[in-house]
Protein backbone atom coordinates (compact mmCIF):
# COMPACT_ATOMS: atom_id res chain seq x y z
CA UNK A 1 111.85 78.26 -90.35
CA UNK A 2 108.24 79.76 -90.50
CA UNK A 3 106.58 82.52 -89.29
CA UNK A 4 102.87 83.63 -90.20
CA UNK A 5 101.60 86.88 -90.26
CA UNK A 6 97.77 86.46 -90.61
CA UNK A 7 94.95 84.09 -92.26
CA UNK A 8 94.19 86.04 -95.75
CA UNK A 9 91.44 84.03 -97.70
CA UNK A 10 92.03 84.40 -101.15
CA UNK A 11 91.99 82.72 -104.15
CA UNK A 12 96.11 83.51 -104.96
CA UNK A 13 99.05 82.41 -103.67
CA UNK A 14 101.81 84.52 -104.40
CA UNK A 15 105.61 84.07 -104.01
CA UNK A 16 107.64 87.20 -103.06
CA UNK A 17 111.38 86.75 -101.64
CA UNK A 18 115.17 87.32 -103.37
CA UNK A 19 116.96 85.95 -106.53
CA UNK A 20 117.33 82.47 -106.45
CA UNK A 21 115.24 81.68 -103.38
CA UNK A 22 113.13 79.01 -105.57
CA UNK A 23 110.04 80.82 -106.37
CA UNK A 24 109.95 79.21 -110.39
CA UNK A 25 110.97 76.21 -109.27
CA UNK A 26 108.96 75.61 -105.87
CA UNK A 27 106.11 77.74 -107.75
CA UNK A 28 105.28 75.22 -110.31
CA UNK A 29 105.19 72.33 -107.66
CA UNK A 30 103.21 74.00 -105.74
CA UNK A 31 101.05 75.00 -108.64
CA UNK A 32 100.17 71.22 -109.50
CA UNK A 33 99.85 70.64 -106.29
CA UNK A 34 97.12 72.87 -105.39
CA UNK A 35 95.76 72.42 -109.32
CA UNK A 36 96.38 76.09 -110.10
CA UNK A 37 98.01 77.99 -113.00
CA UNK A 38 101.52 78.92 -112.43
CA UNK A 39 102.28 82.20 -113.92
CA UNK A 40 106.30 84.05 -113.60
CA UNK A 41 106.60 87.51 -113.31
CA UNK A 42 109.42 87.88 -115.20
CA UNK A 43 108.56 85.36 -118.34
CA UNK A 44 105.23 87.28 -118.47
CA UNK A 45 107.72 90.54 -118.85
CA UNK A 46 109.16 88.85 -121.99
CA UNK A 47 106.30 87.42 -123.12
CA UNK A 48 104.85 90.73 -123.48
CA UNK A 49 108.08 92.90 -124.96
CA UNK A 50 109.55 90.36 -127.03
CA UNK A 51 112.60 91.48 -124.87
CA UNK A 52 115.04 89.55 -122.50
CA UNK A 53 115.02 91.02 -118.68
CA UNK A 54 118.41 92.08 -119.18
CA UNK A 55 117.62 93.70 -122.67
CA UNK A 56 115.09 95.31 -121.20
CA UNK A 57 117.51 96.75 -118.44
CA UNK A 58 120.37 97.87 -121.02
CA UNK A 59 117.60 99.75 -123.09
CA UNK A 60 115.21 100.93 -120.15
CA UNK A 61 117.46 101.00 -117.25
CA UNK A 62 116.22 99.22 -114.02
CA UNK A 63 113.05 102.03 -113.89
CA UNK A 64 112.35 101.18 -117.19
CA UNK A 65 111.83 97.40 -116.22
CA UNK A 66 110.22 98.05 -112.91
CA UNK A 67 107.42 100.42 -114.61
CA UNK A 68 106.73 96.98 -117.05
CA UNK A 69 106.67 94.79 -113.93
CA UNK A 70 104.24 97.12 -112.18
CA UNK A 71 102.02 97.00 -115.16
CA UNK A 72 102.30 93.20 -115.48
CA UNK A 73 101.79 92.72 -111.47
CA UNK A 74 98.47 94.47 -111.84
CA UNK A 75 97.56 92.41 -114.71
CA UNK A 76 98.17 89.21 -113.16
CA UNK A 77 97.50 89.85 -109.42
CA UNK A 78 93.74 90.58 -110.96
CA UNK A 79 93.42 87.02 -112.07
CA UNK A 80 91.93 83.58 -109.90
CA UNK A 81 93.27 80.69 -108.69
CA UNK A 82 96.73 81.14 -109.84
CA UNK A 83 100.26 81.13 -108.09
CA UNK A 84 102.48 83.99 -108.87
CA UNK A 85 106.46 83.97 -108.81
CA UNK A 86 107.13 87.21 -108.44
CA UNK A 87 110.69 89.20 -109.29
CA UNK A 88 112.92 89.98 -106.75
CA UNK A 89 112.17 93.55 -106.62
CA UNK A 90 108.40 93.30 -106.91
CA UNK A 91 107.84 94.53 -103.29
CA UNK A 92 109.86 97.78 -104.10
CA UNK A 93 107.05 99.97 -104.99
CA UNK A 94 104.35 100.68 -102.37
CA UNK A 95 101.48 100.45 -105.30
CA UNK A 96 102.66 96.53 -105.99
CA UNK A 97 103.13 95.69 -102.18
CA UNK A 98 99.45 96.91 -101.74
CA UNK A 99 97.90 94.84 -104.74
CA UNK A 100 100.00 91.84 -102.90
CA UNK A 101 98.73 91.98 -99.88
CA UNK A 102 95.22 92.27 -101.33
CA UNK A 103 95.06 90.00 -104.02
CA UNK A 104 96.40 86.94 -103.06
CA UNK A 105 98.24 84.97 -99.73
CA UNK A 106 102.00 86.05 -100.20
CA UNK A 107 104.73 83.60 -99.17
CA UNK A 108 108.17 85.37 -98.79
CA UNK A 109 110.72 82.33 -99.40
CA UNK A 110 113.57 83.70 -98.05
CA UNK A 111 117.75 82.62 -98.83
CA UNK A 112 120.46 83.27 -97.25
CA UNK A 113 123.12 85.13 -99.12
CA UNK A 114 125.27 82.30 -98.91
CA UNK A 115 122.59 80.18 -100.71
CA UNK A 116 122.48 83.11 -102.96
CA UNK A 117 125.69 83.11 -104.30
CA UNK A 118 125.88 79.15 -104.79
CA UNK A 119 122.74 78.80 -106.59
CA UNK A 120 123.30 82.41 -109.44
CA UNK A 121 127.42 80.98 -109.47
CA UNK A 122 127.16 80.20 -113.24
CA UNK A 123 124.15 82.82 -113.68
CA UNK A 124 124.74 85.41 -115.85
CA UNK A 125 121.22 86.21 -117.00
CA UNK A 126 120.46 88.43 -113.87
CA UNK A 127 121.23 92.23 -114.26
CA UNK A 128 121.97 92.66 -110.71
CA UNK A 129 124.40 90.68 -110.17
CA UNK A 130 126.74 92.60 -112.85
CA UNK A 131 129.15 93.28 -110.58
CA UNK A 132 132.49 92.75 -109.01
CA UNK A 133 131.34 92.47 -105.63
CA UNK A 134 127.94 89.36 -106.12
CA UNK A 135 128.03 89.31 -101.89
CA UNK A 136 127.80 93.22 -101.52
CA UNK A 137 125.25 93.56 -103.99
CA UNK A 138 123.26 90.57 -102.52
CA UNK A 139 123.49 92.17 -98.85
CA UNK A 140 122.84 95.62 -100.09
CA UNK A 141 119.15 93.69 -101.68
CA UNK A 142 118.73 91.78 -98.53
CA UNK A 143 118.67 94.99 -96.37
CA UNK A 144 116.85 97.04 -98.20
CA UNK A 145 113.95 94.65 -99.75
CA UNK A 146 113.85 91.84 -96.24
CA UNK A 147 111.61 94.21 -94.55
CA UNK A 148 109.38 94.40 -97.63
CA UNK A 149 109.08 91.26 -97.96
CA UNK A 150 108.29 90.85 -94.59
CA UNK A 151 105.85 93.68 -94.85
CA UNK A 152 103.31 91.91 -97.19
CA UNK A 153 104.28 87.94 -96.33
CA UNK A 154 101.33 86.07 -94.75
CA UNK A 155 103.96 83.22 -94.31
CA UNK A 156 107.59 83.45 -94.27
CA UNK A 157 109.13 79.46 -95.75
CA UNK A 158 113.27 78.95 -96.04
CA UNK A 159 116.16 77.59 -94.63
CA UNK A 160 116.07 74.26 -96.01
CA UNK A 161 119.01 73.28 -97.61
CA UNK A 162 117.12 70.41 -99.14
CA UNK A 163 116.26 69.73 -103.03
CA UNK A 164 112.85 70.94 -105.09
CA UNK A 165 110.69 67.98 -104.08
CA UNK A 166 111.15 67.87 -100.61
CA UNK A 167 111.30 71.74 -100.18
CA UNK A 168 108.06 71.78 -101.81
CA UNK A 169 106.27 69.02 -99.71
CA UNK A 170 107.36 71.27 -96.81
CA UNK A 171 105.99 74.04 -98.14
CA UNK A 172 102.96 72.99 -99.34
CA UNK A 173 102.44 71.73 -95.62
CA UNK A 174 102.72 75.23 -94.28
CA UNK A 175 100.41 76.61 -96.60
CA UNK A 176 97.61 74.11 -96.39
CA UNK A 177 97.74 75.39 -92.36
CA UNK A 178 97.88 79.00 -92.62
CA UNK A 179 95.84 79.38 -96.30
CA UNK A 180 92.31 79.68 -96.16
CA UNK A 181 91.57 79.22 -100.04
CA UNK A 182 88.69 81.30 -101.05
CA UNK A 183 86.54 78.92 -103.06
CA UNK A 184 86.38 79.39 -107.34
CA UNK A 185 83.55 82.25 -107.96
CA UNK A 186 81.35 79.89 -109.51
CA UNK A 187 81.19 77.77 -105.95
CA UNK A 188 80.21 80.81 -104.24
């Protein structure tokens, strides 16, 4: 169920993990609860090109979208007291696994492939996951990004089969013991 890697003070919390493994949805609580701003990676993507994600990878291609990302991560990793949903593939480049692991405590909310495929069943919004084979594809992610995410997580949260609310009380429980929040600059 948990596992924690190390105390990080900081300021940020930041959610790292796969598609569909509730980082928008358990960000935002989490966000409110903690009175922080909740930012998403990938909204702040379109927010800034005008573009969908997946217009972005029919136009760009997937290194296309990840240079964008990179830029945004940088952007928004810089920033105070806010908690970050980041994109699936986030932890792929060394550069954005670093700025992680400095900026902010990272949470790696981790899904099974099972819970995977159940929650993206009607999804058709994710690039990805245009594919014949959704369970290959989600396997072939899992193995290649898990030990990413494991690389840069200062607490590792999932399992629960349960709903938002109570997912989020959960979580919020394990961060309050492993976060040491770095108090607002203007406290310091």
């Amino acid at each position: 169920m948990l596992a924690s890697a190390r105390m990080n003070p900081s300021p940020n919390l930041f959610l790292v993990g796969p598609m569909a493994a509730g980082k928008s949805s358990l960000g935002r609580r989490i966000a409110r609860r903690f009175g922080m701003a909740f930012v998403d990676l990938d909204a702040e993507i379109v927010a800034r090109t005008g573009a969908s994600v997946n217009l972005i990878f029919a136009h760009e291609g997937e290194p296309g979208f990840r240079r964008r990302e990179s830029e945004a991560l940088a952007d928004l990793t810089a920033r105070r007291g806010v908690v970050l949903a980041t994109g699936g593939g986030s932890v792929l480049a060394e550069a954005n696994r670093r700025l992680l692991r400095e900026r902010g405590f990272v949470v790696w909310l981790r899904a099974s492939v099972d819970q995977q495929l159940a929650r993206t069943a009607n999804d058709r919004s994710r690039p990805l996951l245009v594919t014949p084979d959704r369970r290959g594809r989600l396997e072939a992610l899992a193995h290649e990004r898990d030990p990413l995410y494991a690389e840069v997580a200062d607490l590792a949260f999932g399992g629960g089969r349960e709903g938002a609310a109570p997912a989020s009380q959960r979580l919020a429980a394990a961060i309050e013991q492993q976060w040491q929040r770095e108090p607002p600059a203007s406290a310091a």
